[in-house]
Protein backbone atom coordinates (compact mmCIF):
# COMPACT_ATOMS: atom_id res chain seq x y z
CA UNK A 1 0.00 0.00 0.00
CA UNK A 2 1.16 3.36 -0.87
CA UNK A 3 2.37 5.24 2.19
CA UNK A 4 -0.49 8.62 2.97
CA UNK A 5 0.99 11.64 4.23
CA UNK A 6 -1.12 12.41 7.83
CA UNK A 7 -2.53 16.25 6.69
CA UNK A 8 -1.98 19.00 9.21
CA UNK A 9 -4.07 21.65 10.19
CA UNK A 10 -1.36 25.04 9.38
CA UNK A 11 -1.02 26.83 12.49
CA UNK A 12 -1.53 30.94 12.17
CA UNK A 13 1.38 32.89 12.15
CA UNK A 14 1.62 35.57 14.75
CA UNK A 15 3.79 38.57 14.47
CA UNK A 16 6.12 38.99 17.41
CA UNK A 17 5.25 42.42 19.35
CA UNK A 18 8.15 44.74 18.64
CA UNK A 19 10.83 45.18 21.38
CA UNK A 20 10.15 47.99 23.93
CA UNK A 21 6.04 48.26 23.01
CA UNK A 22 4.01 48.72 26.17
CA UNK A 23 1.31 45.96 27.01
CA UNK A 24 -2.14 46.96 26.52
CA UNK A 25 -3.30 46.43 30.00
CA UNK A 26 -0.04 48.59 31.03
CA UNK A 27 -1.71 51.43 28.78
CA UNK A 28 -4.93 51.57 30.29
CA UNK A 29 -3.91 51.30 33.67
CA UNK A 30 -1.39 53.91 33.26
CA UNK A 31 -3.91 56.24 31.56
CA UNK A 32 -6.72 55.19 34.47
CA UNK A 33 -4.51 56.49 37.15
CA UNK A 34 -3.30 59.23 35.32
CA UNK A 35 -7.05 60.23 34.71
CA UNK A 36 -8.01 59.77 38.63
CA UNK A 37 -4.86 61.97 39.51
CA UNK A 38 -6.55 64.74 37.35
CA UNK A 39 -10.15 64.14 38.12
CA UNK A 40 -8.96 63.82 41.92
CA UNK A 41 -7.18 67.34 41.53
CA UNK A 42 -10.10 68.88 39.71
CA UNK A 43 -12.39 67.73 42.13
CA UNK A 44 -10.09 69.29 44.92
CA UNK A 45 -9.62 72.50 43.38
CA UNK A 46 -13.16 72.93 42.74
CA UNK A 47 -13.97 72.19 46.42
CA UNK A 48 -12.06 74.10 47.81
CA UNK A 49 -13.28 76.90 45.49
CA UNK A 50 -16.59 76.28 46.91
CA UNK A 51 -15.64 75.46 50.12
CA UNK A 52 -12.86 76.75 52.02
CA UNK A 53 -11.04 76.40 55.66
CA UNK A 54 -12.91 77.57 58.70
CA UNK A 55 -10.50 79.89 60.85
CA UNK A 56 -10.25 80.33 64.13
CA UNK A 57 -8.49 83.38 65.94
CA UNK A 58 -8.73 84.68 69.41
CA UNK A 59 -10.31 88.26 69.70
CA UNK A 60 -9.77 89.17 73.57
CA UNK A 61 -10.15 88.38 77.44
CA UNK A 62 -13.67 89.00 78.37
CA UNK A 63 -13.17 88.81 82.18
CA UNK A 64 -12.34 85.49 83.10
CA UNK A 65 -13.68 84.16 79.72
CA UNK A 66 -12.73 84.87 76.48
CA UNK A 67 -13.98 85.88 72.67
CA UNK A 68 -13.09 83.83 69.78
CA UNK A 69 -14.37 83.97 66.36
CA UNK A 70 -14.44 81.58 63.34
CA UNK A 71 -14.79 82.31 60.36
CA UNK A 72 -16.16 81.13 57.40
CA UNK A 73 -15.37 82.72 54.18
CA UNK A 74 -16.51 79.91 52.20
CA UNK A 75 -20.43 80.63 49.81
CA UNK A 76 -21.09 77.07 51.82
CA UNK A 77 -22.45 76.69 54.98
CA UNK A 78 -20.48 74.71 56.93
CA UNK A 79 -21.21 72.52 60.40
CA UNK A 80 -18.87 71.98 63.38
CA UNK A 81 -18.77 68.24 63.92
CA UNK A 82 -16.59 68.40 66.90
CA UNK A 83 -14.75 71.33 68.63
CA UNK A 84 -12.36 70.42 71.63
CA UNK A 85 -10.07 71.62 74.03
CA UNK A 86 -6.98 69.55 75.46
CA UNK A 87 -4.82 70.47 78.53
CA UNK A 88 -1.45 68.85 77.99
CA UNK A 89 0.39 67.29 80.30
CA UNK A 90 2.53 70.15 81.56
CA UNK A 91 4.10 72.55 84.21
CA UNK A 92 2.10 75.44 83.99
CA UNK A 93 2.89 78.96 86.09
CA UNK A 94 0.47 80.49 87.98
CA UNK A 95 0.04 82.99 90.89
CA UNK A 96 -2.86 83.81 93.15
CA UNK A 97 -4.69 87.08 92.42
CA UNK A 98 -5.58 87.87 96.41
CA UNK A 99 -4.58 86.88 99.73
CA UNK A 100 -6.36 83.54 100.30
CA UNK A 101 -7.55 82.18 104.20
CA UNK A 102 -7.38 79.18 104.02
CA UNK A 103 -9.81 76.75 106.83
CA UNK A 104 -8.31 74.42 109.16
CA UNK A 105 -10.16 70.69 108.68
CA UNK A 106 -9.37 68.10 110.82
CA UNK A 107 -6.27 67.08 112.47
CA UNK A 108 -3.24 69.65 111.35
CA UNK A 109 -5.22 69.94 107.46
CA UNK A 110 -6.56 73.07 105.65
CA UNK A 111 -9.07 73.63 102.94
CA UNK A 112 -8.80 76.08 100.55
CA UNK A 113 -12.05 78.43 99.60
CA UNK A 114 -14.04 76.11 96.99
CA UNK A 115 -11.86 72.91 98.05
CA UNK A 116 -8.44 71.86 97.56
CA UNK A 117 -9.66 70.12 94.27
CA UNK A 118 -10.50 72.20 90.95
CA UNK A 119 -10.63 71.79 87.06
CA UNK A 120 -10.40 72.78 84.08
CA UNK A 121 -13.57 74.39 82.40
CA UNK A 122 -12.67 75.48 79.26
CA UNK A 123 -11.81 71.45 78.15
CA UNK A 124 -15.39 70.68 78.96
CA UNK A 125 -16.52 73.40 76.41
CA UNK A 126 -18.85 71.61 73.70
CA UNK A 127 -21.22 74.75 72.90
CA UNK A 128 -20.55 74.63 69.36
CA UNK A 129 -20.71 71.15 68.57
CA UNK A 130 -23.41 70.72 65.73
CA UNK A 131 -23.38 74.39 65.50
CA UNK A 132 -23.90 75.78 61.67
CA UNK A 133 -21.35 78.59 60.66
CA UNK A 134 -23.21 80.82 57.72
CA UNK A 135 -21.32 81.51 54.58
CA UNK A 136 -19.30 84.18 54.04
CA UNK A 137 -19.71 85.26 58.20
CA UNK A 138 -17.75 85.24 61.42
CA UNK A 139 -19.23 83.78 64.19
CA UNK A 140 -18.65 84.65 67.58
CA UNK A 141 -18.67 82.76 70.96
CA UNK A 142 -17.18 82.93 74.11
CA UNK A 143 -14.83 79.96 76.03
CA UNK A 144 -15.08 79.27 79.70
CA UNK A 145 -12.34 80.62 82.13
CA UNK A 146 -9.00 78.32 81.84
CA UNK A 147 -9.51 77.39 85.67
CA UNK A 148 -12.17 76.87 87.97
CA UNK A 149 -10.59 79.32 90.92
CA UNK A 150 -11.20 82.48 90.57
CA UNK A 151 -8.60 83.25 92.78
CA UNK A 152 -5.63 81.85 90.66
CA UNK A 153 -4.61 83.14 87.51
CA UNK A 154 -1.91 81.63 84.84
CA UNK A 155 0.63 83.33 84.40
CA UNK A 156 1.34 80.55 81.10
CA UNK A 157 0.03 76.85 79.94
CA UNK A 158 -0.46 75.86 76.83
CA UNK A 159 -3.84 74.88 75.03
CA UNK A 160 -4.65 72.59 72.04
CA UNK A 161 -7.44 72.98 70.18
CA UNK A 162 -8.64 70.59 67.55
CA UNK A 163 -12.37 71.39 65.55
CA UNK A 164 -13.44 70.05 62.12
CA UNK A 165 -15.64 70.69 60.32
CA UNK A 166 -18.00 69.85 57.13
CA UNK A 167 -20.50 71.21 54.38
CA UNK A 168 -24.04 71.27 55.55
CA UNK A 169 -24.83 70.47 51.82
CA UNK A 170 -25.55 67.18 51.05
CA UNK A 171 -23.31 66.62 48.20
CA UNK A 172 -20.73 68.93 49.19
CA UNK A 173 -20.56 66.83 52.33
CA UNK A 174 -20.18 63.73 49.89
CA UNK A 175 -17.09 65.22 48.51
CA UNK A 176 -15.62 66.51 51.56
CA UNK A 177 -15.42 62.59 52.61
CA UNK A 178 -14.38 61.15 49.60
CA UNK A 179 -11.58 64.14 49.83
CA UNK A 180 -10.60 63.07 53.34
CA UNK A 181 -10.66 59.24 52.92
CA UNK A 182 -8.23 59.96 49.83
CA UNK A 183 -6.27 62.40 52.41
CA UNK A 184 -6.38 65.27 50.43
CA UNK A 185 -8.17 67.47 52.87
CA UNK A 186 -7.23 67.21 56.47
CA UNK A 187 -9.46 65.35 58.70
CA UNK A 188 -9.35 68.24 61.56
CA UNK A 189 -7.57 71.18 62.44
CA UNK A 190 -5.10 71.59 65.34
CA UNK A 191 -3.82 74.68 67.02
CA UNK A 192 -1.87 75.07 70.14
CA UNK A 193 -1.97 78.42 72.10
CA UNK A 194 -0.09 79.53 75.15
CA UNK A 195 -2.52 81.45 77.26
CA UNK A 196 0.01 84.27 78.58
CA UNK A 197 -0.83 87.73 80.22
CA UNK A 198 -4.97 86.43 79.64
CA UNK A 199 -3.87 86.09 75.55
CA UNK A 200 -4.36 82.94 73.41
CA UNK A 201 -0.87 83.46 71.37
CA UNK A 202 -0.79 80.39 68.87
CA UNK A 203 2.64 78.36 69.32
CA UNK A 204 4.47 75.11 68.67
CA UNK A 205 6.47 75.15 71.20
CA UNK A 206 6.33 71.41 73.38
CA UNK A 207 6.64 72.94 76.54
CA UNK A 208 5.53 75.90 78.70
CA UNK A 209 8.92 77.26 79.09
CA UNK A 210 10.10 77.15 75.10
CA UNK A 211 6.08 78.86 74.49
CA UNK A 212 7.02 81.40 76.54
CA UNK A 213 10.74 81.99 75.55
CA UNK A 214 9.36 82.40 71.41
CA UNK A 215 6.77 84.10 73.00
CA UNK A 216 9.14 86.80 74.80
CA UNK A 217 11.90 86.67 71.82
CA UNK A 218 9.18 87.99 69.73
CA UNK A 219 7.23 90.51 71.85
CA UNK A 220 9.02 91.30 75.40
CA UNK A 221 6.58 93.17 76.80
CA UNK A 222 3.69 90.25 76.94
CA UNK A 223 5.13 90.27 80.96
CA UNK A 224 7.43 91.97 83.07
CA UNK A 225 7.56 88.91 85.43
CA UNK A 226 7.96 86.10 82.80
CA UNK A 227 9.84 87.94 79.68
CA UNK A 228 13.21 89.18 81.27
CA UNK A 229 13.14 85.11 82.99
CA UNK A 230 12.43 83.11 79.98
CA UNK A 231 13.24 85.80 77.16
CA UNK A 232 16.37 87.48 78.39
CA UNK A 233 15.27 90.47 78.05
């Protein structure tokens, strides 16, 4: 019998992808990220067009208390979702503002007018929590004394105060999270202040003493008892 050649199927040819050509899949990913880097920075810059930071500055003593104002010069009405006030650990100075008598208790103990015990009121100051701050305004309010004796005044201690905020509009407020889970907005905002001479002066200092050394370097005649110790002036 005469020998059959078996018949094969011919296989396709394939051109080899040139040397150096990007992969498809590379392509699009590279142009999806590149188009969420720009949408993402579109989206922020138009935010914060329509919605800006709330600011917060310290206006003046008022007593024992004191005025602050923030403002919002945003066209966005904006809510405070949480406004605190922290008391670091710390060594603060202070001084008595009149001769105190204090009461003999027991055996060989004395009380001091009001107790021996106080606190701090302005860190239990939650007034503005859930508070709305109109567009384009300032809104005033006033912050409990920094210590529960009225009696004792400090002479220095340092403050931090940490509030955020977020768009009373619906979608805005959609935005600002999206913004803030990607970290391009800042959760909350954080200032510390050394309360000198009854001022809130804003500061970075770590300690009471370094506060009020910048403090003094930069404006010696906050206090004649404090400045010429800490400043060298």
């Amino acid at each position: 019998m005469a020998n059959r050649r078996t018949a094969k199927t011919p296989k396709s040819f394939k051109r080899p992808a040139p040397y150096g050509r990007p992969k498809l899949w590379f392509t699009k990913a590279f142009a999806a990220l590149a188009s969420l880097g720009l949408f993402s920075l579109l989206m922020t810059t138009a935010y914060n067009f329509l919605v800006g930071d709330v600011t917060l500055s310290f206006v003046k003593p008022h007593g024992r208390y004191y005025d602050f104002d923030l403002r919002n010069d945003s066209p966005a009405d904006q809510i405070v979702k949480r406004f605190k006030v922290d008391y670091p650990p710390q060594k603060p100075i202070a001084h008595a503002t009149r001769t105190i008598v204090a009461k003999a208790v027991g055996a060989g103990g004395y009380e001091l007018p009001g107790g021996n015990s106080g606190w701090i009121p302005v860190t239990e100051f939650d007034e503005l929590n859930g508070r709305i701050l109109p567009a384009d305004k300032v809104t005033p309010f006033i912050m409990p004394p920094t210590n529960s004796k009225n009696y004792l005044q400090l002479d220095a201690a340092v403050f931090d105060i940490t509030f955020e905020t977020a768009p009373a509009n619906a979608t805005l407020k959609v935005i600002d999270d999206i913004l803030k889970a990607l970290k391009l907005r800042n959760q909350a905002t954080q200032q510390r202040y050394l309360v000198m001479d009854n001022l809130w002066i804003p500061t970075r200092a770590l300690s009471v003493a370094e506060a009020v050394r910048l403090a003094c370097r930069d404006d010696d005649s906050l206090s004649d008892e404090l400045c010429p110790a800490h400043g060298g002036g």
